[in-house]
PDB file of N, CA and C in Angstrom:
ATOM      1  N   UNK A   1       3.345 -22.266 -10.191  1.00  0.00           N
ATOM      2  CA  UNK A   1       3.204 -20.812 -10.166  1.00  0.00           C
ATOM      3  C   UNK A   1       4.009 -20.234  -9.001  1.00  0.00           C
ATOM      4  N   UNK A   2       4.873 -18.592  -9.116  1.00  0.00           N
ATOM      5  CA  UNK A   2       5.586 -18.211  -8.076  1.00  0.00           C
ATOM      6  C   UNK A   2       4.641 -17.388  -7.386  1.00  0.00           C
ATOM      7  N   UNK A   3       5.453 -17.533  -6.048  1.00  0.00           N
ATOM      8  CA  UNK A   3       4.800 -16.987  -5.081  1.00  0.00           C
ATOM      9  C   UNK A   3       4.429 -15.039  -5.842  1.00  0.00           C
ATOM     10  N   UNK A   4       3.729 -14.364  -5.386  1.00  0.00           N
ATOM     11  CA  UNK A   4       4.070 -12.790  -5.653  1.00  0.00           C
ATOM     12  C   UNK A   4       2.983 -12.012  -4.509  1.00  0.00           C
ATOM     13  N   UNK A   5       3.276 -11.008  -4.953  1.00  0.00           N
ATOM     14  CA  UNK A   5       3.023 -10.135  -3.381  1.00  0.00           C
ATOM     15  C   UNK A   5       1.729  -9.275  -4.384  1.00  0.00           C
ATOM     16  N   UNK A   6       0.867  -8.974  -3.988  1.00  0.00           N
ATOM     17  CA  UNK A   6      -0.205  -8.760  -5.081  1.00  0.00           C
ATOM     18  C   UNK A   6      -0.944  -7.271  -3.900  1.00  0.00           C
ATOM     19  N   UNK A   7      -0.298  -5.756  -4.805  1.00  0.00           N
ATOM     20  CA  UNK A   7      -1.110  -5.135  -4.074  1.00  0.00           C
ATOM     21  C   UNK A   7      -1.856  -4.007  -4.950  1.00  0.00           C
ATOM     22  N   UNK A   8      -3.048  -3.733  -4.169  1.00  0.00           N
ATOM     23  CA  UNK A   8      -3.951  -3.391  -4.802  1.00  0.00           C
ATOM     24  C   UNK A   8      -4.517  -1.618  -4.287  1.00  0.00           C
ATOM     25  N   UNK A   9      -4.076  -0.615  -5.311  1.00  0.00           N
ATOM     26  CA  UNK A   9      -4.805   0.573  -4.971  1.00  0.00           C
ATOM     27  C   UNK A   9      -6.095   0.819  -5.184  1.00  0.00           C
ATOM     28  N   UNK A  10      -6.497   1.497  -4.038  1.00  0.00           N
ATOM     29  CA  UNK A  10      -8.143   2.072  -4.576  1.00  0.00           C
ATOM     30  C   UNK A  10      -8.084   3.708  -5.223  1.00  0.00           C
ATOM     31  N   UNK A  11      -8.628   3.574  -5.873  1.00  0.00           N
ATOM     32  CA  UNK A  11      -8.751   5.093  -6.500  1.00  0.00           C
ATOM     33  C   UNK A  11      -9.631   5.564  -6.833  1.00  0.00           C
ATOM     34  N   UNK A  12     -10.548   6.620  -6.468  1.00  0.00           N
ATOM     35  CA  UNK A  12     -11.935   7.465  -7.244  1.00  0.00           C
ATOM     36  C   UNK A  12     -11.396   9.040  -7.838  1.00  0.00           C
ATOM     37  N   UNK A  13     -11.787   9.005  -8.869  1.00  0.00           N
ATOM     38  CA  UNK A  13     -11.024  10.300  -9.661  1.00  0.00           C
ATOM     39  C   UNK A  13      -9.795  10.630  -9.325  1.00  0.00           C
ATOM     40  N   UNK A  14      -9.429   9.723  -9.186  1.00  0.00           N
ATOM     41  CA  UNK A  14      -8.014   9.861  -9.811  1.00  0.00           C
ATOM     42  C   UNK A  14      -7.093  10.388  -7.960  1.00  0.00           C
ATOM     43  N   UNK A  15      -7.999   9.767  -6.890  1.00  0.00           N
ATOM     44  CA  UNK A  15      -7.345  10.431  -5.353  1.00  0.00           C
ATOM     45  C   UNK A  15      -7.548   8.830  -5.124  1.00  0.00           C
ATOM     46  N   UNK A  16      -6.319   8.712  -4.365  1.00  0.00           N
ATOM     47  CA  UNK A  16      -6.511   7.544  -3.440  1.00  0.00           C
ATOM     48  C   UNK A  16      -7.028   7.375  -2.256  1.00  0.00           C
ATOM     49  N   UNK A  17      -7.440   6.260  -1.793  1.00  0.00           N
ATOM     50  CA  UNK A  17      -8.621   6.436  -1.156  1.00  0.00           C
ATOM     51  C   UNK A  17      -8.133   5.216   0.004  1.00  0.00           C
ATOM     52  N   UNK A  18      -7.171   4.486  -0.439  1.00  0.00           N
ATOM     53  CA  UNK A  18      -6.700   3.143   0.291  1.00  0.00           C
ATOM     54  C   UNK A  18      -5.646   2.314  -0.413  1.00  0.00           C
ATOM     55  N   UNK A  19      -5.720   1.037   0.097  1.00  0.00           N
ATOM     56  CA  UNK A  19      -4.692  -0.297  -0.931  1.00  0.00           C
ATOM     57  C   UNK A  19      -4.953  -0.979   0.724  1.00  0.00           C
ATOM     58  N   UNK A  20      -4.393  -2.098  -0.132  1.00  0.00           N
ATOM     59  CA  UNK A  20      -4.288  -3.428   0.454  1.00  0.00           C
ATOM     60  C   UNK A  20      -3.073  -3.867  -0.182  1.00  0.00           C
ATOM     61  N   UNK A  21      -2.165  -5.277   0.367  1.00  0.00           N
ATOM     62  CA  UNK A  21      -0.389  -5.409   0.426  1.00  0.00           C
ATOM     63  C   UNK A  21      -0.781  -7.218   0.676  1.00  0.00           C
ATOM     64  N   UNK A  22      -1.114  -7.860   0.064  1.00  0.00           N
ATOM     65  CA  UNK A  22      -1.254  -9.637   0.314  1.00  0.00           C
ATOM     66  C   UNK A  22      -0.452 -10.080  -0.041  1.00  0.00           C
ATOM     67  N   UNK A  23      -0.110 -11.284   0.286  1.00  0.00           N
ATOM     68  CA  UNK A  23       1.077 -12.462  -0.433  1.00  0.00           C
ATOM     69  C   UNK A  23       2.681 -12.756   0.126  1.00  0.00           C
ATOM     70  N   UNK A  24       2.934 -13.342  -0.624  1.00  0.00           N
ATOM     71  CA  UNK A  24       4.249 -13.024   0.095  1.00  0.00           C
ATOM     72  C   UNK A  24       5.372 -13.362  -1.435  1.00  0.00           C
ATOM     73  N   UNK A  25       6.626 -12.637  -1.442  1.00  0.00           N
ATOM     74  CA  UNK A  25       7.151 -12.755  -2.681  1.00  0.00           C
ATOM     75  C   UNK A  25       8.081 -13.902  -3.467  1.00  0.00           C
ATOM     76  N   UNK A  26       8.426 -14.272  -2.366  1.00  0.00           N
ATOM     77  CA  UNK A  26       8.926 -15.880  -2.565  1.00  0.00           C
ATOM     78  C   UNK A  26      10.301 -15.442  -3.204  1.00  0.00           C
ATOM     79  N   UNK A  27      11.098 -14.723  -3.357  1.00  0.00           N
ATOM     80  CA  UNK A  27      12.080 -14.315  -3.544  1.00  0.00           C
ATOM     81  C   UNK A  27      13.378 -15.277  -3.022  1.00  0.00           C
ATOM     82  N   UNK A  28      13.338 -15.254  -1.585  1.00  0.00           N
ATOM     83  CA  UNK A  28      14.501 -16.070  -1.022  1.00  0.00           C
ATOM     84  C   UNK A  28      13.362 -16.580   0.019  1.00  0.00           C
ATOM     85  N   UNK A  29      14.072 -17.378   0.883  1.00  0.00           N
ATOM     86  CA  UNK A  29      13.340 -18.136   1.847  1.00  0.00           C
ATOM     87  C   UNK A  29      13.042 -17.213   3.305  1.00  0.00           C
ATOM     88  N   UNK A  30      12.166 -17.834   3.807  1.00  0.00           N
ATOM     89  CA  UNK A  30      11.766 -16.985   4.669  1.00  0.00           C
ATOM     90  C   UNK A  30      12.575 -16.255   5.788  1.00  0.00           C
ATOM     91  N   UNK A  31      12.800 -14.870   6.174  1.00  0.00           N
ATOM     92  CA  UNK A  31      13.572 -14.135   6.691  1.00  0.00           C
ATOM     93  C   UNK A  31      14.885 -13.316   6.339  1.00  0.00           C
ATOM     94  N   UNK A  32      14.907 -14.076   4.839  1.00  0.00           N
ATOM     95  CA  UNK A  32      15.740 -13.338   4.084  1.00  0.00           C
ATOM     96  C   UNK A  32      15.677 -12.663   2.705  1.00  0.00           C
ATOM     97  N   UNK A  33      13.650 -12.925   2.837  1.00  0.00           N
ATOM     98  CA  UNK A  33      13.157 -11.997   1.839  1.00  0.00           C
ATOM     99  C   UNK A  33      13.174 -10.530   1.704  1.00  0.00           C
ATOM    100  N   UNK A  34      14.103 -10.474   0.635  1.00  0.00           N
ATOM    101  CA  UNK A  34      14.342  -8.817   0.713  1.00  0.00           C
ATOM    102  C   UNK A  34      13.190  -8.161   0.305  1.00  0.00           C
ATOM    103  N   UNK A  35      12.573  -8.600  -1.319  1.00  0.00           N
ATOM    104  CA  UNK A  35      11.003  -8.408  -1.675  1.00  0.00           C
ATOM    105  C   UNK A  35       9.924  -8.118  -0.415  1.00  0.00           C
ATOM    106  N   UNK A  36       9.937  -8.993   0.448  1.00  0.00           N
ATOM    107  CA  UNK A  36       8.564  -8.875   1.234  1.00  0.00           C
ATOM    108  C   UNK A  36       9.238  -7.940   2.758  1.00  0.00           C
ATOM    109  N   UNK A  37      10.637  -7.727   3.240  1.00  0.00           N
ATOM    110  CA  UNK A  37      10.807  -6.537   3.613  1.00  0.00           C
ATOM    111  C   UNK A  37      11.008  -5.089   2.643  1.00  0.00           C
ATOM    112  N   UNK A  38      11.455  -5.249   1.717  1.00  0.00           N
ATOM    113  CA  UNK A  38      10.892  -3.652   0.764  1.00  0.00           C
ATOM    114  C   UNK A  38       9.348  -3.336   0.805  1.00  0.00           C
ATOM    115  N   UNK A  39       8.625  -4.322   0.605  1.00  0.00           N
ATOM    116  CA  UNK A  39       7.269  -4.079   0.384  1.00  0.00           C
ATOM    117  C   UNK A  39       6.222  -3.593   1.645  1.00  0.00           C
ATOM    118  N   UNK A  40       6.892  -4.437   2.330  1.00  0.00           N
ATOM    119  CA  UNK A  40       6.509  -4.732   3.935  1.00  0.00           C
ATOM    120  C   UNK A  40       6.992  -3.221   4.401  1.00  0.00           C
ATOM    121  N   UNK A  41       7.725  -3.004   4.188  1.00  0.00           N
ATOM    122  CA  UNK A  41       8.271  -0.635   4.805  1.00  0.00           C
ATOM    123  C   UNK A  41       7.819  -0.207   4.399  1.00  0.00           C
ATOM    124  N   UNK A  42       7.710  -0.566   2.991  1.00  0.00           N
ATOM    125  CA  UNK A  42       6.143   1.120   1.969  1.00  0.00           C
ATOM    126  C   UNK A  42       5.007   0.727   2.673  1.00  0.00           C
ATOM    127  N   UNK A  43       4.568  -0.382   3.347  1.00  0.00           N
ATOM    128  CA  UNK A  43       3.288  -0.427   3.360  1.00  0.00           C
ATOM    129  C   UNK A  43       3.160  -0.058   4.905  1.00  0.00           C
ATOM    130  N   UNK A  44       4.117  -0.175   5.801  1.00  0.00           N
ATOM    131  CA  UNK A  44       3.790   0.236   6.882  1.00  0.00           C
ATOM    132  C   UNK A  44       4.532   1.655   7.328  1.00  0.00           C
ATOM    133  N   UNK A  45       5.646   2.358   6.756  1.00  0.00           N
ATOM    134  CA  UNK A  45       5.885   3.281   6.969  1.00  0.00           C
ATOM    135  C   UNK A  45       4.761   4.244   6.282  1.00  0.00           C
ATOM    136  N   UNK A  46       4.057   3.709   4.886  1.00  0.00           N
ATOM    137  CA  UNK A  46       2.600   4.720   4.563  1.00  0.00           C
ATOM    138  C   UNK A  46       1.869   5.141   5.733  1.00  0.00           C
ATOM    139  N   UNK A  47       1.179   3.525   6.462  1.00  0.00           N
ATOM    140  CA  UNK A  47       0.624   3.740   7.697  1.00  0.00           C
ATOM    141  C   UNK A  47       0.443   4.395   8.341  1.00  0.00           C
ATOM    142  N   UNK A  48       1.810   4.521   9.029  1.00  0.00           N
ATOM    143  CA  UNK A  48       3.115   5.220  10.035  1.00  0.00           C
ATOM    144  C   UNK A  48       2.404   6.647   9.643  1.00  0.00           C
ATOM    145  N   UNK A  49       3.120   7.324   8.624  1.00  0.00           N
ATOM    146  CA  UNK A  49       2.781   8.200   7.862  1.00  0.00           C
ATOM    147  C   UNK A  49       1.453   9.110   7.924  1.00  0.00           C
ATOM    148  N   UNK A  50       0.484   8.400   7.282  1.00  0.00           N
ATOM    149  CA  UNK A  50      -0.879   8.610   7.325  1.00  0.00           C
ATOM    150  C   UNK A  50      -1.485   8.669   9.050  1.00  0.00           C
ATOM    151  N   UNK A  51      -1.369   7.761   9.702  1.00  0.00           N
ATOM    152  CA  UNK A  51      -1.988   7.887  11.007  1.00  0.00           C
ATOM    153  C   UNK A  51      -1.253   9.094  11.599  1.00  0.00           C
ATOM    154  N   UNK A  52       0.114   9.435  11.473  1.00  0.00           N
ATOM    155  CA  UNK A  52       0.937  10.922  12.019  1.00  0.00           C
ATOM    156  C   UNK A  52      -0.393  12.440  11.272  1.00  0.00           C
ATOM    157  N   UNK A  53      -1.040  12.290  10.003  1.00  0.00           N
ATOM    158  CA  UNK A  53      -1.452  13.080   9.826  1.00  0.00           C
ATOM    159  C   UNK A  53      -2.685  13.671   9.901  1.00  0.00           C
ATOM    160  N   UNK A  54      -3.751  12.180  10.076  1.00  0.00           N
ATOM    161  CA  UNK A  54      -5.572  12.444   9.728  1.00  0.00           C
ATOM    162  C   UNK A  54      -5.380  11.355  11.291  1.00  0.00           C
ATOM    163  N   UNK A  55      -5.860  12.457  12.004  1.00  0.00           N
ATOM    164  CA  UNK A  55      -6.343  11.953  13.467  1.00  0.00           C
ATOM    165  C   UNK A  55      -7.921  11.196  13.859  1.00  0.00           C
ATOM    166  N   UNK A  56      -8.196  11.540  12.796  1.00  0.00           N
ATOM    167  CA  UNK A  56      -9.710  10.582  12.777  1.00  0.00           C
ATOM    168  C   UNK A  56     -10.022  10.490  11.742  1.00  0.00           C
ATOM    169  N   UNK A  57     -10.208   8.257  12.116  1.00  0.00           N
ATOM    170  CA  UNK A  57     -11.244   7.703  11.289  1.00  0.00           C
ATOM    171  C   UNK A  57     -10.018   7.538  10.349  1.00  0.00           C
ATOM    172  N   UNK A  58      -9.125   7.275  10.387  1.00  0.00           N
ATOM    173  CA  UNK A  58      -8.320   6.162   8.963  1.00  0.00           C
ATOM    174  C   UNK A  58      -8.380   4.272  10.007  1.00  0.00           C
ATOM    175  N   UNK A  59      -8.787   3.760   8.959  1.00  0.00           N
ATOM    176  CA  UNK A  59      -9.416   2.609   8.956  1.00  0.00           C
ATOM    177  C   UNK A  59      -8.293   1.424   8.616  1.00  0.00           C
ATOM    178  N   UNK A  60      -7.446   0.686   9.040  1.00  0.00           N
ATOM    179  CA  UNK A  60      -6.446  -0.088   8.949  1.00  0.00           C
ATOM    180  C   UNK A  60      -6.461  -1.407   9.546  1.00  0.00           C
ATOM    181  N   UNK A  61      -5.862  -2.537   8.738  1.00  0.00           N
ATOM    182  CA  UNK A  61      -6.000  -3.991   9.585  1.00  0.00           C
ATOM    183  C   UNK A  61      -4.784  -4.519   8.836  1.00  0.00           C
ATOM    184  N   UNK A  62      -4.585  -5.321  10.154  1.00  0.00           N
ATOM    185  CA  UNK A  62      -2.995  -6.200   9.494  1.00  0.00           C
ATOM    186  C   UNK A  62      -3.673  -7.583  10.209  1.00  0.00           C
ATOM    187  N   UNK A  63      -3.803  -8.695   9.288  1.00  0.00           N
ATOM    188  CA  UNK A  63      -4.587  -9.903   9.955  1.00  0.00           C
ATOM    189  C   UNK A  63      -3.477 -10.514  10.223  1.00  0.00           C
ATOM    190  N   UNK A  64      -3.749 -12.392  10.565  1.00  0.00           N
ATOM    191  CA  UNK A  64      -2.711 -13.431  11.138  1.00  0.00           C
ATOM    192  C   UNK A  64      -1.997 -13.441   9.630  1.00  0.00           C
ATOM    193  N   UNK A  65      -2.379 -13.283   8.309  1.00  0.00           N
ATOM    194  CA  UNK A  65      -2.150 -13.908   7.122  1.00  0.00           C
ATOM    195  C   UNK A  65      -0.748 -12.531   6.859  1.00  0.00           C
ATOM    196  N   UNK A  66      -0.756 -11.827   7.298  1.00  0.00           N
ATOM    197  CA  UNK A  66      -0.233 -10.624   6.689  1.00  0.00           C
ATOM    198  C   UNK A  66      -0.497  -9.781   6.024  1.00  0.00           C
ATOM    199  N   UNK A  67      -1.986  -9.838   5.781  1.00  0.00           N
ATOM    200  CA  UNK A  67      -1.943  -8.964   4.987  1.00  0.00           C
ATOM    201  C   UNK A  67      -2.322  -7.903   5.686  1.00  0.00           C
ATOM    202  N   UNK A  68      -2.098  -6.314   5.232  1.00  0.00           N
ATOM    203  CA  UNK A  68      -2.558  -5.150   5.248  1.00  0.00           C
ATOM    204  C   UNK A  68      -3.306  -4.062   4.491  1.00  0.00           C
ATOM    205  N   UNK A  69      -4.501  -3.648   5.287  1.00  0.00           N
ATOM    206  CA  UNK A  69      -5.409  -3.319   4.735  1.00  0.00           C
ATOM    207  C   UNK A  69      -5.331  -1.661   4.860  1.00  0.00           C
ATOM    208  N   UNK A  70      -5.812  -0.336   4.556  1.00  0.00           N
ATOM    209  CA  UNK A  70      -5.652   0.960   5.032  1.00  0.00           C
ATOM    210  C   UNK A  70      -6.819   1.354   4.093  1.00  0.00           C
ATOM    211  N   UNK A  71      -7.864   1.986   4.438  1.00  0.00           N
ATOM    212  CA  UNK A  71      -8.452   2.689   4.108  1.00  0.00           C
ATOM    213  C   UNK A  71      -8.695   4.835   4.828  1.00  0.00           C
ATOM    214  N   UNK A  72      -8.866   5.343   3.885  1.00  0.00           N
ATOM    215  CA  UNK A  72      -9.146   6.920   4.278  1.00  0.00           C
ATOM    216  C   UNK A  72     -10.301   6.754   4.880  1.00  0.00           C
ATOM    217  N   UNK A  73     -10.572   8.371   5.539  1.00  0.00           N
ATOM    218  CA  UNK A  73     -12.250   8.618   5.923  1.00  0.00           C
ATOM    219  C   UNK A  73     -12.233   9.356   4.927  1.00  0.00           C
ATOM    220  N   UNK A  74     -13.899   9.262   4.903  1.00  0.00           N
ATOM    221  CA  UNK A  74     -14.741  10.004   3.734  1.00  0.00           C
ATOM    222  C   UNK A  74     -14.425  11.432   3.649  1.00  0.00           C
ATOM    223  N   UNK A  75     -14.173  11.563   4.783  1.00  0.00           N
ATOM    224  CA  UNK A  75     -14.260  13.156   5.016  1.00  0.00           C
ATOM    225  C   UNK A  75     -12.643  13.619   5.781  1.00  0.00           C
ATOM    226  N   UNK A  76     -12.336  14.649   4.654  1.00  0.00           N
ATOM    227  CA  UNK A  76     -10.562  14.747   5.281  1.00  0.00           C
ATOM    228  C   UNK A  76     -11.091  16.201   4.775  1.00  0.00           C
ATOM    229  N   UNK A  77     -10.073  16.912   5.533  1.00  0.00           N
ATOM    230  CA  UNK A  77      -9.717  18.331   5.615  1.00  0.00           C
ATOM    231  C   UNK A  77      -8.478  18.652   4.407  1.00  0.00           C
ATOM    232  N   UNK A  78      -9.159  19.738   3.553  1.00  0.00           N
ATOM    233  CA  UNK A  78      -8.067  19.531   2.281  1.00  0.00           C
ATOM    234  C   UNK A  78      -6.723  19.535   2.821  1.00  0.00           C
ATOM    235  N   UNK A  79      -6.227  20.210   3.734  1.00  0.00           N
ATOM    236  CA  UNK A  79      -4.588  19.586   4.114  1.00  0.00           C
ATOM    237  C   UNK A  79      -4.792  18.387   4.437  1.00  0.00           C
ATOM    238  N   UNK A  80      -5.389  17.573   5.117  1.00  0.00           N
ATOM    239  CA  UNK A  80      -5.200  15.848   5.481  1.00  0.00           C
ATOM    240  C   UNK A  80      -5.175  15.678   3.926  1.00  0.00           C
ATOM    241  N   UNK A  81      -5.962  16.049   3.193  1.00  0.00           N
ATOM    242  CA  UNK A  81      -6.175  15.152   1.828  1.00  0.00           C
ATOM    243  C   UNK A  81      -4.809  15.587   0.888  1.00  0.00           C
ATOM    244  N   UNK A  82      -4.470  16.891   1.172  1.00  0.00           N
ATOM    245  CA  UNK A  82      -2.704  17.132   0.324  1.00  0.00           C
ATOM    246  C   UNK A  82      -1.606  16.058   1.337  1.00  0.00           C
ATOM    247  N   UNK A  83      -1.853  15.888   2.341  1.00  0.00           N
ATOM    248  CA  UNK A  83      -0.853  15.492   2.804  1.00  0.00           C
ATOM    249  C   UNK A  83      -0.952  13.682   2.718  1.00  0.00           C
ATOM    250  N   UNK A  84      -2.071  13.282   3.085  1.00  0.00           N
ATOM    251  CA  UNK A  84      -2.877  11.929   2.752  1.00  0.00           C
ATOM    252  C   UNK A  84      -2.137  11.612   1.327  1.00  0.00           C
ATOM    253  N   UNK A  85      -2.398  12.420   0.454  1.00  0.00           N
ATOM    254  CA  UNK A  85      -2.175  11.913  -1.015  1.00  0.00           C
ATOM    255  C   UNK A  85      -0.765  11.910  -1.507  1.00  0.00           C
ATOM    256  N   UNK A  86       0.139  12.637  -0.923  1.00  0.00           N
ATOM    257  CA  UNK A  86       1.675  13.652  -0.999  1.00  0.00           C
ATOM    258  C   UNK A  86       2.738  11.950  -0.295  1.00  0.00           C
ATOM    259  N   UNK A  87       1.460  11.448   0.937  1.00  0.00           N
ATOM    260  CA  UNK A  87       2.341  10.204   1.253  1.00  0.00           C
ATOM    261  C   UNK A  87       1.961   8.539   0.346  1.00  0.00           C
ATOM    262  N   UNK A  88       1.249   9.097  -0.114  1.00  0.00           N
ATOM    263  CA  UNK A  88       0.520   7.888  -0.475  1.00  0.00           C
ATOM    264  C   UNK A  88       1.064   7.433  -2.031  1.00  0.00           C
ATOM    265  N   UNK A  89       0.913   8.246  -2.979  1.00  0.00           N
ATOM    266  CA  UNK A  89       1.975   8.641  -3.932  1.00  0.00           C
ATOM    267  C   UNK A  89       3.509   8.217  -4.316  1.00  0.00           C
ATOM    268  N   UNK A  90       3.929   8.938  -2.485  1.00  0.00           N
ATOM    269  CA  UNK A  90       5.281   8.104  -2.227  1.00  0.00           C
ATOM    270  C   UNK A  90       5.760   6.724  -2.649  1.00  0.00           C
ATOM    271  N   UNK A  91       4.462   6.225  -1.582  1.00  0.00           N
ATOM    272  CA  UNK A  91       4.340   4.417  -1.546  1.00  0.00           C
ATOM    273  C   UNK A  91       4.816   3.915  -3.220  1.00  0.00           C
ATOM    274  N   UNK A  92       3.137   4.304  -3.984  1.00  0.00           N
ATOM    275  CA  UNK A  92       2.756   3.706  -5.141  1.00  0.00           C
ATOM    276  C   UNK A  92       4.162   3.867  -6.056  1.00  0.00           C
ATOM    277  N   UNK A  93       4.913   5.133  -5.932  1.00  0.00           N
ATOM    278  CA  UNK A  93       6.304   5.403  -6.837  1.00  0.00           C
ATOM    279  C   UNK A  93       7.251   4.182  -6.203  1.00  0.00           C
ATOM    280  N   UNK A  94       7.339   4.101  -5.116  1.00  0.00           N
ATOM    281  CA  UNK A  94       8.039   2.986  -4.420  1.00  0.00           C
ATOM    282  C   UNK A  94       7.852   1.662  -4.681  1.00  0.00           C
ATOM    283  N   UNK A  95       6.824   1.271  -4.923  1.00  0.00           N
ATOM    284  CA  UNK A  95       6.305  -0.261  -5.431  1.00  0.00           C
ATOM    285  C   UNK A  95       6.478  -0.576  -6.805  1.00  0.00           C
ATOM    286  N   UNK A  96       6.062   0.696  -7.262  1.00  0.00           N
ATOM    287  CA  UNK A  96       5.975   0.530  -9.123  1.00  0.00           C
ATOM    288  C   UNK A  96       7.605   0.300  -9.109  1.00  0.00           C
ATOM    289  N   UNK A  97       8.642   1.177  -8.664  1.00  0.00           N
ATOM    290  CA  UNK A  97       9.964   0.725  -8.669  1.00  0.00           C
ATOM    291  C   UNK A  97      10.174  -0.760  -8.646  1.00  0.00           C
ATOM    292  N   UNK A  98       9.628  -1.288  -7.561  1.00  0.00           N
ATOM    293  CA  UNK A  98      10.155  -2.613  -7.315  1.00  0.00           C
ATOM    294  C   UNK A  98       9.753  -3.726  -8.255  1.00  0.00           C
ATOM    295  N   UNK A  99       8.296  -3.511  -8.565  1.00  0.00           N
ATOM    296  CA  UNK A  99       7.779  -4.010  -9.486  1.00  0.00           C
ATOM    297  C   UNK A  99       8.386  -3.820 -10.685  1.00  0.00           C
ATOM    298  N   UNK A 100       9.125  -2.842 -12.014  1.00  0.00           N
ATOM    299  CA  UNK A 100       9.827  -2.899 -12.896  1.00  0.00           C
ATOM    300  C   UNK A 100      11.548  -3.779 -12.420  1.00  0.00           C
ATOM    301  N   UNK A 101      11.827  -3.579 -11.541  1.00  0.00           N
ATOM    302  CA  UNK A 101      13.318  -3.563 -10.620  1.00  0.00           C
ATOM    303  C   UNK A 101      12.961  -5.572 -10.253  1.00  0.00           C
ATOM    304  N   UNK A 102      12.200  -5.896 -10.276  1.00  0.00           N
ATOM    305  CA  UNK A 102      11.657  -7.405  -9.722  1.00  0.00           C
ATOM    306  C   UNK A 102      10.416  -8.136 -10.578  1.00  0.00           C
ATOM    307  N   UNK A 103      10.504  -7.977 -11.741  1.00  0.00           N
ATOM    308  CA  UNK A 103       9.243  -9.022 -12.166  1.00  0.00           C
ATOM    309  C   UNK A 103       8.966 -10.053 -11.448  1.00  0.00           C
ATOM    310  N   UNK A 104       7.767 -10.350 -11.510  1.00  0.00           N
ATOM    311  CA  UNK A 104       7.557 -11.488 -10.872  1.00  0.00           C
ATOM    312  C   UNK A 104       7.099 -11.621  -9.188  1.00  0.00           C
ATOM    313  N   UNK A 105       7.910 -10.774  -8.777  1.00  0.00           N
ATOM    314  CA  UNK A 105       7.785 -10.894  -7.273  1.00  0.00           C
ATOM    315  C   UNK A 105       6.558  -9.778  -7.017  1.00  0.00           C
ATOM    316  N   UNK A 106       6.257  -8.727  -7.277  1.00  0.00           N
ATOM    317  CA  UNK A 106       5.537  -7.919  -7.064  1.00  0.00           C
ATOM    318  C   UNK A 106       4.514  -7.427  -8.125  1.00  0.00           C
ATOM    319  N   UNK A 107       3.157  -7.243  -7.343  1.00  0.00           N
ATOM    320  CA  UNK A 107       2.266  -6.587  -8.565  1.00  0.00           C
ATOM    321  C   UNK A 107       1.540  -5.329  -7.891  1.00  0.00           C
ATOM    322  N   UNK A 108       1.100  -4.138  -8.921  1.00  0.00           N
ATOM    323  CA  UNK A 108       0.594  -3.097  -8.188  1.00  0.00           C
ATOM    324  C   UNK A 108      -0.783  -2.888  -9.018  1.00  0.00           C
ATOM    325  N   UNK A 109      -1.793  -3.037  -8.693  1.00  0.00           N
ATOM    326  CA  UNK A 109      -2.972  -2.500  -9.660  1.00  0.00           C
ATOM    327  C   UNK A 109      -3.753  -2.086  -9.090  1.00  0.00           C
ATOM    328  N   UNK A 110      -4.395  -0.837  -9.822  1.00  0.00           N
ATOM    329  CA  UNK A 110      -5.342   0.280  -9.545  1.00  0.00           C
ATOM    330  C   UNK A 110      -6.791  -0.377  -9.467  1.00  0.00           C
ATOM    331  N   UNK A 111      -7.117  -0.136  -8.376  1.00  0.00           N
ATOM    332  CA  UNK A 111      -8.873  -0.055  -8.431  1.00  0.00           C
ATOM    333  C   UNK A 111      -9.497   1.131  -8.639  1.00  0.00           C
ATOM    334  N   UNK A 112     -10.518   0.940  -9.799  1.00  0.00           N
ATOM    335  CA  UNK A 112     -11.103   2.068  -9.393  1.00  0.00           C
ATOM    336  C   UNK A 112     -12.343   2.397  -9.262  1.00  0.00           C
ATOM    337  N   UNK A 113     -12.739   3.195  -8.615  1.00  0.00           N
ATOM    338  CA  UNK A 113     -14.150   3.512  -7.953  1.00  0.00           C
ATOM    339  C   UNK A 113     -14.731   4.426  -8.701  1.00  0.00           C
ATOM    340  N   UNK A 114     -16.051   4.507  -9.290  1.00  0.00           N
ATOM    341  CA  UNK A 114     -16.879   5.686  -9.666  1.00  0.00           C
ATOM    342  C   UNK A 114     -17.695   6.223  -9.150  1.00  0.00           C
ATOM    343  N   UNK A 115     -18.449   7.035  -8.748  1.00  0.00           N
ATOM    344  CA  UNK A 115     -19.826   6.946  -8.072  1.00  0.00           C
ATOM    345  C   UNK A 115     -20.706   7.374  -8.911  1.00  0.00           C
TER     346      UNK A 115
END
């Protein structure tokens, strides 16, 4: 089985709420994976992004393994949440690219939350 980069959105009605970015893409050998640097900039320029806009309480972890985690707070101010969602969006158009543009190396799937 090939390596693939496996990331995962959260979604409740249809607003995102987070994702997570695991794996690695196995594309070329290590340091000259173009896959896991494309993937590796949406997921941390989102970051980047998001922490520039909701000053409290966004929830983020990058472990030893690589992976990266980002969750929202519950509670955003409808501009954090237009602007939260306006970058976030970005990402997911960015991945789904790579993912049609790269079978194999990349996967993007929706979680979703009900309450």
């Amino acid at each position: 089985m090939r390596a693939m980069i496996i990331v995962s959105i959260d979604r409740s009605n249809g607003t995102i709420n987070g994702y997570t970015v695991k794996g690695h893409a196995g594309y070329r050998p290590p340091g000259e994976d173009i896959m896991c640097a494309a993937v590796s900039m949406l997921a941390q320029t989102t970051l980047l992004g998001l922490a520039r806009f909701i000053r409290k309480g966004l929830a983020y972890d990058i472990d030893d393994s690589g992976t990266l985690s980002c969750k929202l707070p519950d509670e955003l101010s409808k501009k954090e949440q237009l602007q939260a969602q306006a970058i976030l969006e970005t990402m997911v158009m960015g991945l789904k690219n790579l993912q049609v543009n790269y079978k194999g190396y990349v996967r993007v799937f929706r979680r979703r939350w009900t309450s």
